[in-house]
Protein backbone atom coordinates (compact mmCIF):
# COMPACT_ATOMS: atom_id res chain seq x y z
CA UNK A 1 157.95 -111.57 -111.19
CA UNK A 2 157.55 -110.03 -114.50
CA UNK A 3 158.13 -106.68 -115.20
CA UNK A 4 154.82 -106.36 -116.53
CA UNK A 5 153.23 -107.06 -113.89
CA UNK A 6 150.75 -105.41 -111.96
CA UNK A 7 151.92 -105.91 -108.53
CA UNK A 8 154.92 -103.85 -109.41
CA UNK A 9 153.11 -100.30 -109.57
CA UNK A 10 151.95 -99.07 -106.46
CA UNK A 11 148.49 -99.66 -106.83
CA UNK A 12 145.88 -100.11 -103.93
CA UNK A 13 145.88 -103.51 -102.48
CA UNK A 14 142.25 -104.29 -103.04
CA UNK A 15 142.66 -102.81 -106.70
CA UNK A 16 145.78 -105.63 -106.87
CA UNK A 17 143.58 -108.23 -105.18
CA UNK A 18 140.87 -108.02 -107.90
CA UNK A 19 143.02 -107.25 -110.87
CA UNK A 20 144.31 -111.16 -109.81
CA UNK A 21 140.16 -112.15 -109.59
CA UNK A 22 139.56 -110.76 -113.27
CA UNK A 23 142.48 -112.36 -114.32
CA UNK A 24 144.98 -109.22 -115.38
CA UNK A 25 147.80 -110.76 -114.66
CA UNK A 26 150.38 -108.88 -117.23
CA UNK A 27 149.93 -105.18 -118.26
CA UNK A 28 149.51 -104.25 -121.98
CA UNK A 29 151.95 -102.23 -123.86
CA UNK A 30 149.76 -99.01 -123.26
CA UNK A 31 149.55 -100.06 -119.70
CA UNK A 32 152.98 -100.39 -118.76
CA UNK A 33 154.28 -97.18 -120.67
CA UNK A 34 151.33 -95.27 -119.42
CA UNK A 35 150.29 -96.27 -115.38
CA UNK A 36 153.50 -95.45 -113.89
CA UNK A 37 153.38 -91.99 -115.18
CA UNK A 38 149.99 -91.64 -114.37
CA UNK A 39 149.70 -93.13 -110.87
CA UNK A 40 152.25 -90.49 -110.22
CA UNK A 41 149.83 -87.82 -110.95
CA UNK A 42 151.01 -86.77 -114.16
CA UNK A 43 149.58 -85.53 -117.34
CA UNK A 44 149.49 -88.10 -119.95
CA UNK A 45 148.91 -87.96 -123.44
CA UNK A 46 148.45 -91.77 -124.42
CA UNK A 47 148.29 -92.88 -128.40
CA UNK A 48 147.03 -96.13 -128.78
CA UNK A 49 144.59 -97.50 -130.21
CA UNK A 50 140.72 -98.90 -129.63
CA UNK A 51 141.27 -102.57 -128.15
CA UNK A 52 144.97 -101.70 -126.29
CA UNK A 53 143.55 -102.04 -122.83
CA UNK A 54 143.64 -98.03 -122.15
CA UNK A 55 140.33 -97.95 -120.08
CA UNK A 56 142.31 -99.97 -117.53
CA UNK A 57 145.21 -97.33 -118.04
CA UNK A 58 143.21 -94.31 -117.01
CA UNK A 59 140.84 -96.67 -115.05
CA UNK A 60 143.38 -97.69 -112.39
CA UNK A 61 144.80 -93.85 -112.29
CA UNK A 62 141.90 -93.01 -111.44
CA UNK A 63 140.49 -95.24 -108.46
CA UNK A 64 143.82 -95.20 -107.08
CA UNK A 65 143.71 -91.31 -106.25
CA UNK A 66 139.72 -91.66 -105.35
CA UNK A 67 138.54 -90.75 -101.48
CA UNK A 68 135.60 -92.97 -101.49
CA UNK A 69 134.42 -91.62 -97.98
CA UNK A 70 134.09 -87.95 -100.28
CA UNK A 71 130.87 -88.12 -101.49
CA UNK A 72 131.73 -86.02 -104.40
CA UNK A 73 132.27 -86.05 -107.79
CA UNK A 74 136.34 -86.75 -108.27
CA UNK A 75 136.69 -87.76 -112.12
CA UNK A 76 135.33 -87.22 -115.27
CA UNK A 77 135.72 -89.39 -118.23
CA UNK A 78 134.29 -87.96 -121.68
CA UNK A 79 133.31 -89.96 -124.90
CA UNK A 80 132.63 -89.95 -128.47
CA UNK A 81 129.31 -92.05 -127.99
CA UNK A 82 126.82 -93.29 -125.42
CA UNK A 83 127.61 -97.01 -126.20
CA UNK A 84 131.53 -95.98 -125.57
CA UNK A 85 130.33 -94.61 -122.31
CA UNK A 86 128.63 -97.29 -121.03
CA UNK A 87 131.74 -100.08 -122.02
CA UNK A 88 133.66 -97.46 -119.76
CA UNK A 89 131.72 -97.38 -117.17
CA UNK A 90 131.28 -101.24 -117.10
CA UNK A 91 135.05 -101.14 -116.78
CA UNK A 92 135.47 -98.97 -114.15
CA UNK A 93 132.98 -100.92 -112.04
CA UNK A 94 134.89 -103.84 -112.72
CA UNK A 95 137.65 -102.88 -112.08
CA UNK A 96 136.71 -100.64 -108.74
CA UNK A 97 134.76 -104.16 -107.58
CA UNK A 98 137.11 -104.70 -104.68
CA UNK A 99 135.99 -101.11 -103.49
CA UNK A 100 132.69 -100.64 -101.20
CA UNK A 101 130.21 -98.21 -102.05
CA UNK A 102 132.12 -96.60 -105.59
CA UNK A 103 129.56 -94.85 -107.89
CA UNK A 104 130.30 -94.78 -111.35
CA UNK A 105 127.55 -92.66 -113.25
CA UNK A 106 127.09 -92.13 -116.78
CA UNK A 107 125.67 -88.80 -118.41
CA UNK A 108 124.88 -89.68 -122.22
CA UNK A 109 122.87 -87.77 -124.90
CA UNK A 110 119.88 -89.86 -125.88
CA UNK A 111 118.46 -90.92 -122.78
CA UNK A 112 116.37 -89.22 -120.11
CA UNK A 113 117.29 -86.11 -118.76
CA UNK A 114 115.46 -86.19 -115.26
CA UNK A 115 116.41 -89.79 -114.15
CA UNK A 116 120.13 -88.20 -114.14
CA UNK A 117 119.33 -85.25 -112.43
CA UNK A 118 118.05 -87.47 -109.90
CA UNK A 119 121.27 -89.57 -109.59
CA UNK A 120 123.09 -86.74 -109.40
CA UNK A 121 121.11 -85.44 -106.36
CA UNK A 122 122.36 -88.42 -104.94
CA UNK A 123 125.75 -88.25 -105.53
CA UNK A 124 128.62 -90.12 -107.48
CA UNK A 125 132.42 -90.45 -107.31
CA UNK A 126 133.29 -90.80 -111.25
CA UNK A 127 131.08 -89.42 -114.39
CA UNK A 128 131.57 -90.86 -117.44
CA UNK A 129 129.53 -89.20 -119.85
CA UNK A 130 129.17 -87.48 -123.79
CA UNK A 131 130.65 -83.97 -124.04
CA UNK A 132 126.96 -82.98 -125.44
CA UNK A 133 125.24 -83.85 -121.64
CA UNK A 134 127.64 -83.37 -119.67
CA UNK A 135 127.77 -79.80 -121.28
CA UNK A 136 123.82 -79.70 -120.69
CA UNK A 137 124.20 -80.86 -117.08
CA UNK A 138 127.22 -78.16 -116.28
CA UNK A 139 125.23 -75.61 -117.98
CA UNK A 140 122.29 -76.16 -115.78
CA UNK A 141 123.83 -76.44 -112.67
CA UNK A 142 123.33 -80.02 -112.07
CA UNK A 143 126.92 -81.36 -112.37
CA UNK A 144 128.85 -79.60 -109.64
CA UNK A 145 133.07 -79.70 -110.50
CA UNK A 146 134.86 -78.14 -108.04
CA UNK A 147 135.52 -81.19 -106.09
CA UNK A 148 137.18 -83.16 -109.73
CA UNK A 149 140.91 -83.77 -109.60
CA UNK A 150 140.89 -85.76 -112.68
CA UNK A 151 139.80 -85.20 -116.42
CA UNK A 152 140.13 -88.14 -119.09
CA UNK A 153 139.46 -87.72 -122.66
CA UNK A 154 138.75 -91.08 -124.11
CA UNK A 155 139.14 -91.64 -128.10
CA UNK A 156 139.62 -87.69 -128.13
CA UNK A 157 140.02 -87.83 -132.08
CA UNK A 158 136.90 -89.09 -132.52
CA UNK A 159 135.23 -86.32 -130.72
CA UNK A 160 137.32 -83.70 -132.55
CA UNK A 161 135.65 -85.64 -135.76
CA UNK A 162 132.70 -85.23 -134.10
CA UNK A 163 132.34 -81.58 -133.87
CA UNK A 164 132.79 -81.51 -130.34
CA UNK A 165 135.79 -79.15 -129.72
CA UNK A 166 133.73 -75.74 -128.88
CA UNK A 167 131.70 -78.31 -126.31
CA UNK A 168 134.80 -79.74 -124.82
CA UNK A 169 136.20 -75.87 -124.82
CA UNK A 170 133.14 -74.88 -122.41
CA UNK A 171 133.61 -78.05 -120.18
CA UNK A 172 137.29 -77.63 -119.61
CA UNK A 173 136.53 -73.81 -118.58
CA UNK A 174 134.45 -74.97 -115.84
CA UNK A 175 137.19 -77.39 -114.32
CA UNK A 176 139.47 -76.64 -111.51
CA UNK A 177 142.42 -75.21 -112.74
CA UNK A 178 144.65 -77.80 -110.55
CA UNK A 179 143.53 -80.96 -111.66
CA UNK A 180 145.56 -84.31 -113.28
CA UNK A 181 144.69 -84.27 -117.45
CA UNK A 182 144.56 -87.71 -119.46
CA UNK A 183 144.14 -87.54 -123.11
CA UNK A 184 143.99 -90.85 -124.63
CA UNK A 185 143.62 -90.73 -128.75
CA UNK A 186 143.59 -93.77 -131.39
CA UNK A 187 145.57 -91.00 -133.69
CA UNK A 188 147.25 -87.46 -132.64
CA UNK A 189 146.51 -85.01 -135.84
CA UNK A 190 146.91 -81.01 -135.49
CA UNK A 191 143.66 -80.42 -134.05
CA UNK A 192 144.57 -82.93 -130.87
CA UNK A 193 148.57 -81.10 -130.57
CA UNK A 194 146.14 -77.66 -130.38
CA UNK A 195 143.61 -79.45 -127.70
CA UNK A 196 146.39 -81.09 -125.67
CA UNK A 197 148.65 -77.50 -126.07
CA UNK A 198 146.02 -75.55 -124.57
CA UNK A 199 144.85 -78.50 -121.39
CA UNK A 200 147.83 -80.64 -120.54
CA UNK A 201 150.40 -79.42 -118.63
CA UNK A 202 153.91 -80.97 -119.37
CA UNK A 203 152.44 -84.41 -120.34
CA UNK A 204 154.11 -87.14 -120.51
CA UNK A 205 153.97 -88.63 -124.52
CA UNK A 206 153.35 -92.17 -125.22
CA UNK A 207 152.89 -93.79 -128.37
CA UNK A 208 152.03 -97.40 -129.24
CA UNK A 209 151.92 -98.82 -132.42
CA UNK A 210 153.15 -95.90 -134.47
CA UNK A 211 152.59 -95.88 -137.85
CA UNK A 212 154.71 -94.07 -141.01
CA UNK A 213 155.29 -91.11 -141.06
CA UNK A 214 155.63 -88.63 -144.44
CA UNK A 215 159.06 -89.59 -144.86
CA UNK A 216 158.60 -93.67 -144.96
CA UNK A 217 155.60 -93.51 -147.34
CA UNK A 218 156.57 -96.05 -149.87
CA UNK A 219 156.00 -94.50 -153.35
CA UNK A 220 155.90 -96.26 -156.69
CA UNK A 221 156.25 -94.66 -159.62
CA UNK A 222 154.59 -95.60 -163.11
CA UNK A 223 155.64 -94.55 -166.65
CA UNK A 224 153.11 -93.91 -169.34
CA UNK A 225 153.26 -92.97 -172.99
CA UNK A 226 149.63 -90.85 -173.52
CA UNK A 227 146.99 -88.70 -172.14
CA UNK A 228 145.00 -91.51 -172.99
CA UNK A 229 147.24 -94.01 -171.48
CA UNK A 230 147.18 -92.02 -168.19
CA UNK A 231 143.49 -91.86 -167.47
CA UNK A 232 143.69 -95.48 -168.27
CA UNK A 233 146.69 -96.39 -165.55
CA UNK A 234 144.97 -94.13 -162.97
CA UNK A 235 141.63 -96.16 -163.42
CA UNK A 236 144.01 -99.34 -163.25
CA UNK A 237 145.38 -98.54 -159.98
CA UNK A 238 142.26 -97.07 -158.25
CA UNK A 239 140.95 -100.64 -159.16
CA UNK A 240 144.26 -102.36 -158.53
CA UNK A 241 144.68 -100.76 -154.34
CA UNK A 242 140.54 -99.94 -154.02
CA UNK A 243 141.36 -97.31 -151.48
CA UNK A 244 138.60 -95.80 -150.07
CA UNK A 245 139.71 -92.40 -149.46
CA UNK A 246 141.80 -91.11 -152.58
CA UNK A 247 143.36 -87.64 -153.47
CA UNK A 248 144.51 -87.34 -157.09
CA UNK A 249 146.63 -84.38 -158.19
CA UNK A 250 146.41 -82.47 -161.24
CA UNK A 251 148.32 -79.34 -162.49
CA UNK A 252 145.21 -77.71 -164.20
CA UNK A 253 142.07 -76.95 -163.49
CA UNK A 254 140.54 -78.10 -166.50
CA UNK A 255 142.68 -81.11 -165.86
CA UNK A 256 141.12 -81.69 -162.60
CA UNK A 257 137.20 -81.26 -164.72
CA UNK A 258 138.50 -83.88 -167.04
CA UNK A 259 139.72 -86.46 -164.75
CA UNK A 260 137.18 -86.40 -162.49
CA UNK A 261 134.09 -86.80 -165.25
CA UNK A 262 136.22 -89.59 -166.75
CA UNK A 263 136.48 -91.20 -163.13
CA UNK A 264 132.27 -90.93 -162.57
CA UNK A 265 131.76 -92.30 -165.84
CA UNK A 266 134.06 -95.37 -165.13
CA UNK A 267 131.49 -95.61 -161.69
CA UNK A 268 133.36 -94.08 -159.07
CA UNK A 269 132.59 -91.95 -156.15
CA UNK A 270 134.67 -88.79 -157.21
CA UNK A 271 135.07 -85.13 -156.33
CA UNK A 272 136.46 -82.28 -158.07
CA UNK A 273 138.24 -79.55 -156.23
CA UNK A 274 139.37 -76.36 -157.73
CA UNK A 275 140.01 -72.77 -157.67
CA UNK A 276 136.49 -71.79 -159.67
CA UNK A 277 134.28 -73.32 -156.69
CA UNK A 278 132.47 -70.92 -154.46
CA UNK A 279 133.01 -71.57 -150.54
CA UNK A 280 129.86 -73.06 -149.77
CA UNK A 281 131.02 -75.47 -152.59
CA UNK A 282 134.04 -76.08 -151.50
CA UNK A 283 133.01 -76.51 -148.30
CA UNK A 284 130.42 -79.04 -148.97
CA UNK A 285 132.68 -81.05 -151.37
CA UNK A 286 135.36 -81.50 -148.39
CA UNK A 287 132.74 -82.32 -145.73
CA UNK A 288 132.01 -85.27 -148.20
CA UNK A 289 135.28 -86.36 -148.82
CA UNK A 290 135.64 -86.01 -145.14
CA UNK A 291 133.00 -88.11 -144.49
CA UNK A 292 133.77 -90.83 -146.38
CA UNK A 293 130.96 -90.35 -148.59
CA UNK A 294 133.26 -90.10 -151.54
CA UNK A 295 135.96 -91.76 -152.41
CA UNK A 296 138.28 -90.03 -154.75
CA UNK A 297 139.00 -86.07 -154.44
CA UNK A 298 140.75 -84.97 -157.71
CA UNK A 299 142.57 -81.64 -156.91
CA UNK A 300 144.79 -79.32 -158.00
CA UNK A 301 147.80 -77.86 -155.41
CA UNK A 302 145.78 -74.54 -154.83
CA UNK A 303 142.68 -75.55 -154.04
CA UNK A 304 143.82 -78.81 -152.22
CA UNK A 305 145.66 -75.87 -149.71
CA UNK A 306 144.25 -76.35 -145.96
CA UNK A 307 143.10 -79.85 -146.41
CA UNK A 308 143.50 -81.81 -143.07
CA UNK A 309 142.17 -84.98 -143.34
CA UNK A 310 144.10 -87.64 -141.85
CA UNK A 311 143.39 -91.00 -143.26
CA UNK A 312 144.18 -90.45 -146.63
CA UNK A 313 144.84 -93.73 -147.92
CA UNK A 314 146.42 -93.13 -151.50
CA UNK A 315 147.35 -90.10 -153.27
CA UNK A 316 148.19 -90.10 -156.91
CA UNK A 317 150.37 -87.81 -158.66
CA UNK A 318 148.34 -87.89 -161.71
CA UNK A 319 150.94 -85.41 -163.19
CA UNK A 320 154.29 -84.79 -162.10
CA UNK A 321 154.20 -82.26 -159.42
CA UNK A 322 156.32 -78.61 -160.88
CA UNK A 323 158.93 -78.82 -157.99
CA UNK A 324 160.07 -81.22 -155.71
CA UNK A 325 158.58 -79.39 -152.63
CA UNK A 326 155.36 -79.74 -154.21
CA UNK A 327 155.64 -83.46 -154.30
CA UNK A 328 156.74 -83.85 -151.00
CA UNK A 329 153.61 -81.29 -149.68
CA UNK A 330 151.35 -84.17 -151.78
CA UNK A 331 152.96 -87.36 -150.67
CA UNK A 332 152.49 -86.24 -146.92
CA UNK A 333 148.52 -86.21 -147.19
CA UNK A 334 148.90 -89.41 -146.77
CA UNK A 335 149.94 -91.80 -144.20
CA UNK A 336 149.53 -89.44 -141.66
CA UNK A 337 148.43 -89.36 -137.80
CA UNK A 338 149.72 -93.32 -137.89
CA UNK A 339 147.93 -94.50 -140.90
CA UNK A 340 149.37 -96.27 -143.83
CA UNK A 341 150.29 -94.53 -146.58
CA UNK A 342 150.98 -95.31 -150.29
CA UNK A 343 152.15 -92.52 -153.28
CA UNK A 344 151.73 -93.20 -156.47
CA UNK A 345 152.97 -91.63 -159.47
CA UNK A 346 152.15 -91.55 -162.95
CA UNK A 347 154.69 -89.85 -165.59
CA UNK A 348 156.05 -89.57 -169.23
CA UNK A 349 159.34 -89.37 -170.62
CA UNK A 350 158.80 -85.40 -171.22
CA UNK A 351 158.59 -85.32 -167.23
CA UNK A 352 161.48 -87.84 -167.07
CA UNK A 353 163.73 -84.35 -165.60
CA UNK A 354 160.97 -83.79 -163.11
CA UNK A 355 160.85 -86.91 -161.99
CA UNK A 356 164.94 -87.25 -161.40
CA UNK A 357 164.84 -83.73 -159.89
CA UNK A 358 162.52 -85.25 -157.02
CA UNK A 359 164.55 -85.73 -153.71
CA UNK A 360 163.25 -89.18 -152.94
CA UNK A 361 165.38 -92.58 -151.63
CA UNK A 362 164.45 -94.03 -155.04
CA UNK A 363 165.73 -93.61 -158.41
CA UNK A 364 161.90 -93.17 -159.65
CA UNK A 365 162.82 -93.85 -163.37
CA UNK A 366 165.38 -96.89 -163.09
CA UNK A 367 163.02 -98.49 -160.84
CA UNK A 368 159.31 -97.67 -162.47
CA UNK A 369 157.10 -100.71 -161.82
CA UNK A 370 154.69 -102.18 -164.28
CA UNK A 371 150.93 -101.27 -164.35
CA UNK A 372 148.49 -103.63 -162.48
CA UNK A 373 146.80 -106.60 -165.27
CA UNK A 374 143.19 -105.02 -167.64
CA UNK A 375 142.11 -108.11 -165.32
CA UNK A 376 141.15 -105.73 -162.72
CA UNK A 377 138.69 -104.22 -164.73
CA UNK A 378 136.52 -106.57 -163.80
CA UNK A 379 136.45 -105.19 -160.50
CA UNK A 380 133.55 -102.92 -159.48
CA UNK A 381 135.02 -99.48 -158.19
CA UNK A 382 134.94 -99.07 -154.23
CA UNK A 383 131.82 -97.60 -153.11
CA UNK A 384 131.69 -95.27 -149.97
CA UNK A 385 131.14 -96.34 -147.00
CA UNK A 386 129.08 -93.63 -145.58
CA UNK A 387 126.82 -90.65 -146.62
CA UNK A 388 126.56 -87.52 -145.98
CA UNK A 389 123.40 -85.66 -144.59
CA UNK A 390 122.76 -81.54 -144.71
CA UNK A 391 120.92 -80.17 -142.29
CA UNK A 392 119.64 -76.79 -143.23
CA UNK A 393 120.81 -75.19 -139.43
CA UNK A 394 124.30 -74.33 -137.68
CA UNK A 395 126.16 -72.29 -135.36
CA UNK A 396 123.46 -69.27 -135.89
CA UNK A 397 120.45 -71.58 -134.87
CA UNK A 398 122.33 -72.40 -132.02
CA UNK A 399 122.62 -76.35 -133.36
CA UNK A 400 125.64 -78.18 -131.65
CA UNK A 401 126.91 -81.65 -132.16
CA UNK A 402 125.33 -82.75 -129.08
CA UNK A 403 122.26 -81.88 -130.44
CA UNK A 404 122.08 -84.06 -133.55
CA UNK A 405 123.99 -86.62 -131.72
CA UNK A 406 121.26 -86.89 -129.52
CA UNK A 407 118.22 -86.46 -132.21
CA UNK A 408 119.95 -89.54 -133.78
CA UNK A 409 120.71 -91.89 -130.97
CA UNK A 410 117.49 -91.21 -128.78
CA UNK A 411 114.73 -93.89 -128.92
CA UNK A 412 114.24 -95.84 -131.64
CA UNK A 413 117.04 -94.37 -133.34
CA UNK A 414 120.86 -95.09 -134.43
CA UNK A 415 123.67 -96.44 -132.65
CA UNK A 416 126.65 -93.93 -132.00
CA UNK A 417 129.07 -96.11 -133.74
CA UNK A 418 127.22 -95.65 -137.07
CA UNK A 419 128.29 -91.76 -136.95
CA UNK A 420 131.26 -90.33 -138.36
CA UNK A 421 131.99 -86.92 -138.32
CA UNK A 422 129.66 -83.41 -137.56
CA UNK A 423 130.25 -80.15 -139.12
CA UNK A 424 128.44 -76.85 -138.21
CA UNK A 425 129.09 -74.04 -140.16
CA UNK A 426 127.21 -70.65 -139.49
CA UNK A 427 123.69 -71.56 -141.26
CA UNK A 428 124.08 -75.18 -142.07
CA UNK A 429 125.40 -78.55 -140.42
CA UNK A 430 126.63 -82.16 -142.25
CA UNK A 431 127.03 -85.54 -140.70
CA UNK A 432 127.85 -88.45 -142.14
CA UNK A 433 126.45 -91.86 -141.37
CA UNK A 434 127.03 -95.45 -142.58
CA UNK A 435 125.21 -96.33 -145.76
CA UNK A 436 123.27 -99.12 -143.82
CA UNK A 437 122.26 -96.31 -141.30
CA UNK A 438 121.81 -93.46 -143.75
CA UNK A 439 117.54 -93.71 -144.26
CA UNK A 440 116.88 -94.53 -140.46
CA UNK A 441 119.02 -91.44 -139.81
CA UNK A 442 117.28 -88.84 -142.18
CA UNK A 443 113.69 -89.90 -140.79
CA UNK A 444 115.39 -89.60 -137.18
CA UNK A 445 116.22 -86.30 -137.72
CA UNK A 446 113.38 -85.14 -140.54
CA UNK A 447 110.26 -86.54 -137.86
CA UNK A 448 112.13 -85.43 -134.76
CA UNK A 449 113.42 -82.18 -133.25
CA UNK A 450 116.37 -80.59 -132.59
CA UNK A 451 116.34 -77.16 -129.99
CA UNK A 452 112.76 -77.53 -130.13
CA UNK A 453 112.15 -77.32 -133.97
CA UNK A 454 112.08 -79.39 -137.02
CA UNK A 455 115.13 -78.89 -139.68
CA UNK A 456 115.31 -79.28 -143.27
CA UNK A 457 117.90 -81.94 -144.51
CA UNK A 458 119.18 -83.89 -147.72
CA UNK A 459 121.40 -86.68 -148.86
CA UNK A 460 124.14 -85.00 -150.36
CA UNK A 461 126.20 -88.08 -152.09
């Protein structure tokens, strides 16, 4: 018998029985690290990402523990997106098939509201559900927890991109305090350590398929003669690696003005971020950059202070940084929270002392590579691949991600998966949607309503 089998965890025999039917036979990496700790009532948090077989993880934990002759609700199960939801919750039937009389319910944004009041007057063992309507339902009485012993966040990362965290907040302080907590995230950035900090209690870590970390970025390094000859090797490598999410670092301000026009006049999607912009600015310009809706950020140290975006593909020491701490602080916005990572690193024999002073596992000057071919020029720039709306309402209009989740997935409208991440600030909100989405989504929201009211919006890329 193999030792990733199922029959070796101490599962239910009619779970066992139809895990054979369905043809699980062998346990995925995330299932074999992650079941055993979980079956034995654990808190888990689970990295792994979409596609690993984790529904199954937290799928099994759960029906395992479930009294099916308690009519009551037992688990919840939040996430991201209605059509995640459902998959779930086709999963969990599945898998709960050799079971009589299991009800799996799900409680999404975007679909009737009374039709789910009414299955919840009749009862249900296992929610699965979007942290907007599930928020709605606990808010209104409908969805009754004291009876849960087990809370799952699914994809968590996605609804911290989401805007969610303040919803999730006001769910988890309606739980029972005693209850098992599964967190299972595609990436584990600062924001998820906070979450998991403040709901787990002595979880068990697993990670599969880890990716670099700041200290294996690889990092090339590039010697140029000019000013002139520097804007053109920048342009070169943007074309050469086509990254779609780009930081490039300048020393100056005025620097940062220069490169950036040079980069929108060459036809890319670029950003400038300095110390002269006024919050609102600043605030709008990283919500884009965020959001995918731009592709290059050109920045200097100061202003680029408090950035946490974690799938930074490239970042380009367009000048040598003034210290080595500096450089470090730069390299490690990228290839973070599992990603991959590339530094790159432009520099000119008066920086040749910066460059040696750098503490780095390569001699940056005896091994400086060659510039990518002029042939690339023939390539177009990368274009984002989603835009950014503005909606002209926030925190003080009581607007929450829920909200415009809902507004844009109700009828006729978007999928879920075509939304990236909400903002809400005080007075004003931004989303960002895919390009192919982006004109369905501003007539969802411009003809619809939101909190009973219409809201102003714009395309902001």
């Amino acid at each position: 018998m193999s030792a990733s089998s199922f029959s070796n965890l101490p599962l239910h025999a009619d779970l066992l029985e139809n895990l054979s039917t369905l043809g699980y036979t062998s346990m995925t990496p995330i299932q074999a690290q992650s079941l055993p700790p979980v079956l034995a009532g654990k808190d888990v948090i689970a990295r792994a990402k979409t596609g690993s077989g984790k529904t199954a993880a937290f799928g099994l934990g759960l029906l395992n523990r479930l009294e099916v002759k308690r009519f009551r609700v037992q688990s919840l199960v939040l996430c991201p997106t209605r059509e995640l939801a459902d998959q779930v919750a086709v999963e969990i039937r599945r898998l709960a098939r050799g079971i009589h009389n299991i009800k799996v319910l799900t409680l999404c944004g975007g679909t009737a509201f009374g039709p789910q009041l009414g299955s919840l007057e009749h009862g249900a063992h296992i929610i699965v559900g979007t942290p907007g309507r599930v928020e709605e339902h606990l808010r209104k009485g409908s969805l009754k927890t004291r009876d849960i012993n087990c809370f799952v966040l699914d994809e968590a990362d996605r609804m911290l991109d989401m805007g969610f965290e303040e919803t999730l907040d006001k769910i988890i302080a309606q739980l029972p305090k005693k209850r098992q907590n599964l967190l299972f995230s595609a990436t584990y950035p600062d924001a998820i350590q906070a979450m998991a900090s403040r709901v787990l209690t002595e979880p068990t870590m697993i990670t599969v398929d880890t990716g670099h970390d700041a200290q294996s970025i690889p990092e090339n390094f590039y010697q140029i003669e000019s000013n002139d000859e520097r804007r053109a090797a920048l342009r070169l490598l943007l074309l050469e690696y086509q990254p779609q999410s780009a930081v490039v670092f300048c020393n100056t301000k005025q620097e940062v003005r220069t490169v950036a026009e040079q980069l929108k006049n060459w036809g890319f999607s670029v950003l400038a971020l300095h110390g002269d912009l006024e919050q609102r600015e600043r605030d709008e310009m990283l919500a884009r950059f965020a959001n995918k809706s731009a592709t290059v950020l050109v920045a200097t140290d100061v202003a680029a202070r408090g950035l946490d975006i974690d799938d930074v593909e490239v970042v380009v020491n367009y000048q040598v940084a003034h210290d080595p701490e500096v450089h470090t602080h730069r390299v490690g916005r990228t290839g973070r929270a599992g990603s991959q990572g590339l530094a790159l690193t432009l520099f000119s024999a008066r920086e040749a002392h910066k460059v040696a002073a750098l503490q780095i596992d390569v001699d940056p000057i005896a091994e400086a590579r060659p510039l990518p071919s002029s042939s690339v020029l023939k390539r177009e720039p990368p274009q984002p691949p989603m835009v950014t709306l503005q909606i002209d309402g926030g925190k003080k209009q009581k607007l929450r991600p829920g909200d415009i989740l809902g507004a844009l997935t109700g009828d006729g409208g978007i999928e879920g998966s075509a939304v990236g991440k909400i903002q809400i600030f005080d007075n004003r909100s931004y989303l960002a949607v895919t390009r192919k989405r982006a004109n369905q989504a501003y007539n969802q929201i411009a003809q619809g309503k939101m909190k009973g009211r219409k809201f102003r919006l714009r395309k902001i890329t």
